[in-house]
N, C-alpha and C. Protein backbone atom coordinates (compact mmCIF):
# COMPACT_ATOMS: atom_id res chain seq x y z
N UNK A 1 -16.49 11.68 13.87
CA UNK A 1 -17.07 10.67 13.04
C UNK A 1 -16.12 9.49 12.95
N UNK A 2 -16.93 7.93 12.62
CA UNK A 2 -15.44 7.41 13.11
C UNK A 2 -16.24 6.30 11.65
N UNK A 3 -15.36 5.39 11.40
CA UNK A 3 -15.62 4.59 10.12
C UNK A 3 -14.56 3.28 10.56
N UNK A 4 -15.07 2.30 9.80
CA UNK A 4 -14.22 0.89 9.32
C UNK A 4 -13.95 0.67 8.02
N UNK A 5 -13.11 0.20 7.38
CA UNK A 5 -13.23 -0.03 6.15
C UNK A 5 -12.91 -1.91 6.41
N UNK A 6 -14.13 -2.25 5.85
CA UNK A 6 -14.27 -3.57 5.47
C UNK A 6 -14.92 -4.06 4.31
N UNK A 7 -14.40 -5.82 4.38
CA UNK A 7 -15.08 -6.07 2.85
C UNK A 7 -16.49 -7.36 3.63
N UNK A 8 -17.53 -6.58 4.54
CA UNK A 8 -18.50 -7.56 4.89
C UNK A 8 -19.87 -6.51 5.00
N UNK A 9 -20.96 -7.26 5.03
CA UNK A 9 -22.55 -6.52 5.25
C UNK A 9 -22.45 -5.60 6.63
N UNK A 10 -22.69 -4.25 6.47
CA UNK A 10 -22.50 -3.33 7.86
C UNK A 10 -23.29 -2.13 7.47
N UNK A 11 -23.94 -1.31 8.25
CA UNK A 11 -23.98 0.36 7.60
C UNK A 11 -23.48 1.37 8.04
N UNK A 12 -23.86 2.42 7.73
CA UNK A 12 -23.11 3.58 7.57
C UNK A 12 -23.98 4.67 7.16
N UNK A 13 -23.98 5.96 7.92
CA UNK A 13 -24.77 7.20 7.92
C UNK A 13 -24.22 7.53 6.45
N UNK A 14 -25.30 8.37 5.20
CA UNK A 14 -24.96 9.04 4.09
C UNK A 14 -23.86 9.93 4.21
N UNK A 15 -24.22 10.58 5.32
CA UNK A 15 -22.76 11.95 4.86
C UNK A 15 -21.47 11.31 5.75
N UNK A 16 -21.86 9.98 6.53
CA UNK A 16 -20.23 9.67 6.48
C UNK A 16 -19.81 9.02 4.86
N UNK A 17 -20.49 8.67 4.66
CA UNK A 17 -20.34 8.47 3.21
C UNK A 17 -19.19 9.31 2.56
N UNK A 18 -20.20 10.08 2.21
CA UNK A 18 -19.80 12.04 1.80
C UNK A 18 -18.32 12.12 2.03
N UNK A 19 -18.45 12.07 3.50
CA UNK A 19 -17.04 12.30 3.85
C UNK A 19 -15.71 11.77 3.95
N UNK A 20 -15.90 10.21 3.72
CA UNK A 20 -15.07 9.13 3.18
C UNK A 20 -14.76 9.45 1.46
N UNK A 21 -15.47 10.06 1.16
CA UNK A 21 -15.02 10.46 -0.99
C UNK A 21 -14.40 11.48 -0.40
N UNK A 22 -14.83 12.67 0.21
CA UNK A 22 -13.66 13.76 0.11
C UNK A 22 -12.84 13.41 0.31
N UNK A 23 -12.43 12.59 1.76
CA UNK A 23 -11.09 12.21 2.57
C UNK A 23 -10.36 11.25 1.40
N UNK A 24 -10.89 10.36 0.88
CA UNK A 24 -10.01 9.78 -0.67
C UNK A 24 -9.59 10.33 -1.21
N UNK A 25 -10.21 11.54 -1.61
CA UNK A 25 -9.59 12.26 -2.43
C UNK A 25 -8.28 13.01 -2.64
N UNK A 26 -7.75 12.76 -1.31
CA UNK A 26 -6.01 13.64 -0.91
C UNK A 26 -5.52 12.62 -0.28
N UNK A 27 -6.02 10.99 -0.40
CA UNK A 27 -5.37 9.95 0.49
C UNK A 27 -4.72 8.67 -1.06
N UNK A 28 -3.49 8.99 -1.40
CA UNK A 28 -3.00 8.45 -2.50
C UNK A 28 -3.20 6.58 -2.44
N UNK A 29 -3.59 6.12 -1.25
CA UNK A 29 -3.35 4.68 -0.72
C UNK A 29 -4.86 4.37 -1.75
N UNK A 30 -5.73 5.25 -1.59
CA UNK A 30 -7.16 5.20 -1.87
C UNK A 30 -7.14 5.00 -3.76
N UNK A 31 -6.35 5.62 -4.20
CA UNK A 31 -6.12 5.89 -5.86
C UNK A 31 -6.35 4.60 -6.57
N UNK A 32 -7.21 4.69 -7.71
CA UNK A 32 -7.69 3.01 -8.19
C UNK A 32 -7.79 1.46 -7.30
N UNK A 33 -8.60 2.28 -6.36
CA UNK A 33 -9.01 0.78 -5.11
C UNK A 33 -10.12 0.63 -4.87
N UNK A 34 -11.02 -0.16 -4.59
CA UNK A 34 -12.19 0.02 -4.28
C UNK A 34 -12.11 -0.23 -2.86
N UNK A 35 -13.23 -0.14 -2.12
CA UNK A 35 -13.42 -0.66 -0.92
C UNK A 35 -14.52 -0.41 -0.50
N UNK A 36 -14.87 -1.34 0.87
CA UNK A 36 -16.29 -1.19 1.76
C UNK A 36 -16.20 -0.15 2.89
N UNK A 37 -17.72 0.31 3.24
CA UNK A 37 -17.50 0.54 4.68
C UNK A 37 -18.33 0.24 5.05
N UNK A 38 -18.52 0.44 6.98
CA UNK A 38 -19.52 0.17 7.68
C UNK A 38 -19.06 1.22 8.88
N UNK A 39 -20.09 1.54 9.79
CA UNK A 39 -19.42 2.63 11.17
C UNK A 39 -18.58 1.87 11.66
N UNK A 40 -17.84 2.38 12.60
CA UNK A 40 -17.01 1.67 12.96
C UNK A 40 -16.07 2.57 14.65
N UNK A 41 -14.74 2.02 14.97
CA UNK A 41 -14.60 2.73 15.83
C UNK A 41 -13.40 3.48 15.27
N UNK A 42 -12.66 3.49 14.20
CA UNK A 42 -11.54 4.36 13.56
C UNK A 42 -12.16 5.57 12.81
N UNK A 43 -11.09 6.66 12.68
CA UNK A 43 -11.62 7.72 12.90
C UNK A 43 -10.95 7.77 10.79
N UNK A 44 -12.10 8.60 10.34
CA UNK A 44 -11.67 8.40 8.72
C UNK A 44 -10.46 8.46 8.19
N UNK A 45 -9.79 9.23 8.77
CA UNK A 45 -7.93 8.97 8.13
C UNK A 45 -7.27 8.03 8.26
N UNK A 46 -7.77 7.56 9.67
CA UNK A 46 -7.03 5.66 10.15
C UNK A 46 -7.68 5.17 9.46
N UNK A 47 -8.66 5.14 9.00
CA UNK A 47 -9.66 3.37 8.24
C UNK A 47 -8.37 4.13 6.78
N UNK A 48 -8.65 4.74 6.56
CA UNK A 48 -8.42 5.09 4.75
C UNK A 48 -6.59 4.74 4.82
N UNK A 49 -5.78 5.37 5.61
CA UNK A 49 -4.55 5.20 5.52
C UNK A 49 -4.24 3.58 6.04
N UNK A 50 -5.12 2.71 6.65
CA UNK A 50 -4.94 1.43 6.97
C UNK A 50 -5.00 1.04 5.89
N UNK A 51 -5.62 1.15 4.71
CA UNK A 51 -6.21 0.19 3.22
C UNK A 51 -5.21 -0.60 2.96
């Protein structure tokens, strides 16, 4: 599954969704931040540890 994290209009399948909150959840960079996503070509630990 692969993701972007950006701040522009894009989409994104529900359970990558899903799986971007779990992966926050043990990624401390993520802790009181908001952010966007859209699909993308990075794989969820690179978009989230890039923030």
């Amino acid at each position: 599954m692969k993701v972007f994290v950006v701040g522009s209009n894009g989409q994104i399948a529900r359970e990558d969704v899903a799986h971007v909150i779990l992966a926050s959840l043990s990624e401390k960079n993520t802790y009181k931040r908001s952010f966007d996503l859209i699909a993308g070509e990075d794989t969820i630990s690179e978009a989230l540890s890039g923030l």
